[in-house]
Protein backbone atom coordinates (compact mmCIF):
# COMPACT_ATOMS: atom_id res chain seq x y z
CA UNK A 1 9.51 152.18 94.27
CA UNK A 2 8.09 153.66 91.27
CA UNK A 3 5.46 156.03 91.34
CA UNK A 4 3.04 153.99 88.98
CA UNK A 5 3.48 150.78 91.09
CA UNK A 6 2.80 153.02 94.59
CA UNK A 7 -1.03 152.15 95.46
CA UNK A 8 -2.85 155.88 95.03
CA UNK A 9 -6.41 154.76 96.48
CA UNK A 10 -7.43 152.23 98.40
CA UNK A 11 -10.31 150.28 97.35
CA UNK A 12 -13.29 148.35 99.96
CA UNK A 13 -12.89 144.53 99.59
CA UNK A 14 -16.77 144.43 98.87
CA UNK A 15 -16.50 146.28 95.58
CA UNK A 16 -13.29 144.74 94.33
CA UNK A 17 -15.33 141.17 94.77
CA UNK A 18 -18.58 142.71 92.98
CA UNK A 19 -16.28 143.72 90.54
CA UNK A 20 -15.08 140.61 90.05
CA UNK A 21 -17.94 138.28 90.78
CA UNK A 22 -18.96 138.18 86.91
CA UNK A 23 -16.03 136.75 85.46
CA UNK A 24 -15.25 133.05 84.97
CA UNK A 25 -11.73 131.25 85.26
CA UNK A 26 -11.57 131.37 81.57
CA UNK A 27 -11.57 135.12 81.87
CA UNK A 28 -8.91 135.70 84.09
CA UNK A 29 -5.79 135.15 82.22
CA UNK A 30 -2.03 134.74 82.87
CA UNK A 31 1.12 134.81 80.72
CA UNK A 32 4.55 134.12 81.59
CA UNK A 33 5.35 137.82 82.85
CA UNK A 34 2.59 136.78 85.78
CA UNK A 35 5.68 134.39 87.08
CA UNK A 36 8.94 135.85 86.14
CA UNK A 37 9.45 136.39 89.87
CA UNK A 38 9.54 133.19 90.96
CA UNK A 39 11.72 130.75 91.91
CA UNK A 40 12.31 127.41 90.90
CA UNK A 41 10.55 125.59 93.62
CA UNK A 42 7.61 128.70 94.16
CA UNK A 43 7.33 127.50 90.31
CA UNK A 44 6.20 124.26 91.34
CA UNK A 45 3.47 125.49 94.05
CA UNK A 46 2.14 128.46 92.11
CA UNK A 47 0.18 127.23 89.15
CA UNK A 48 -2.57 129.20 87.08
CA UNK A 49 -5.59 127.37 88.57
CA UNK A 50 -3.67 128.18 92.62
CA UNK A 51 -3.92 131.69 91.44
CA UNK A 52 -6.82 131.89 89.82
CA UNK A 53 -8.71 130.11 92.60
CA UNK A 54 -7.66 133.00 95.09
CA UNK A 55 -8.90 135.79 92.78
CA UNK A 56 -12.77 133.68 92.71
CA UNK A 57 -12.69 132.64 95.78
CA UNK A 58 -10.72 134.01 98.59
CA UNK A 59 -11.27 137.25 100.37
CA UNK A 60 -8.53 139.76 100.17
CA UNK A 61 -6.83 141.23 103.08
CA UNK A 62 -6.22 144.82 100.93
CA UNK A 63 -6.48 146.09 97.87
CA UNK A 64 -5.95 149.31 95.97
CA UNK A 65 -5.95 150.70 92.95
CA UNK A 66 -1.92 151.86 91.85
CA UNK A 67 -1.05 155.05 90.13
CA UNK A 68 -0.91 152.87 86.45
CA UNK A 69 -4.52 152.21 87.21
CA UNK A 70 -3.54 148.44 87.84
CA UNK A 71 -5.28 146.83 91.30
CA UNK A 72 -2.81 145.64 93.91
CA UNK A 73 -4.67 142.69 95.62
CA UNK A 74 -3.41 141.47 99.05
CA UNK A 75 -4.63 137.72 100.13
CA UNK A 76 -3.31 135.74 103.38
CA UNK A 77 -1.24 132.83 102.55
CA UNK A 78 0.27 130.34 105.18
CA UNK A 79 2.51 133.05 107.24
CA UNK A 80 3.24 134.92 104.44
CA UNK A 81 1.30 137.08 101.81
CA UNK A 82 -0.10 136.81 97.79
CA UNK A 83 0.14 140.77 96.74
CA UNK A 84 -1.58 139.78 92.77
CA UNK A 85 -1.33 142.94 90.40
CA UNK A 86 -4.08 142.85 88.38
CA UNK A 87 -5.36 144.93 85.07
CA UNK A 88 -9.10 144.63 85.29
CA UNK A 89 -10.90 144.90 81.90
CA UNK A 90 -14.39 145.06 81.15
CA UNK A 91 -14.53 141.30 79.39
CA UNK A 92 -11.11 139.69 81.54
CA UNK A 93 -8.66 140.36 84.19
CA UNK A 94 -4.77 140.05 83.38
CA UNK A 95 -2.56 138.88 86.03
CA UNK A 96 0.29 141.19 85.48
CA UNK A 97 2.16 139.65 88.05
CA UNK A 98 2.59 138.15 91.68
CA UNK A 99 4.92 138.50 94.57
CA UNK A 100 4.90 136.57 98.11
CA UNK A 101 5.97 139.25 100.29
CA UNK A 102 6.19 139.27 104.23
CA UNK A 103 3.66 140.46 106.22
CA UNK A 104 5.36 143.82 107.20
CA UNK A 105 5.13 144.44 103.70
CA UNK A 106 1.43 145.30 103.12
CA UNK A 107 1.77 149.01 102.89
CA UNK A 108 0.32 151.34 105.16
CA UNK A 109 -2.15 153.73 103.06
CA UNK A 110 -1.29 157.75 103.66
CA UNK A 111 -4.93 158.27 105.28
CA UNK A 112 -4.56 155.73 107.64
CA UNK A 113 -1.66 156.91 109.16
């Protein structure tokens, strides 16, 4: 894995929500790099408004700030999990991009070893 992508801090779930707890589903924004990953059928189940709807209103199981200063955000889903990169601005949050990953996955952060 590359360095940048490698999760450097880890981050409380409480802040990351009152850090995101201002913005509005307007302001969180995707493009077509947030799905390049999936498949044809994941096409089908993850839409913007899926996606966005887990950033407002789910709780995330991790997250952590990577060494590109993006947030890896990890959220339960069915038996699997939603790891969301995110770029956080001050006005709107980019979803870089998504992956469903399996659950021995999530990484293990240095200091909790």
């Amino acid at each position: 894995m590359i360095r940048g992508h490698r999760i450097e801090k880890k981050v409380e779930t409480s802040t990351f929500l009152d850090s995101i707890k201002e913005f509005t589903e307007e302001q969180i924004c995707t493009t077509k790099h947030t799905f390049f990953r999936l498949n044809e059928e994941e096409r089908k189940v993850f839409k913007d408004k899926l996606i966005k709807e887990y950033i407002l209103a789910q709780t995330p199981i991790l997250v952590g700030i990577q060494y590109n200063g993006n947030h890896a955000v990890f959220y339960k889903y069915s038996k699997e999990t939603l790891k969301l990169i995110l770029d956080i601005q001050s006005t709107r949050v980019n979803i870089v991009t998504f992956y469903i990953i399996d659950n021995k996955q999530i990484p293990i952060l240095q200091n909790e070893k």
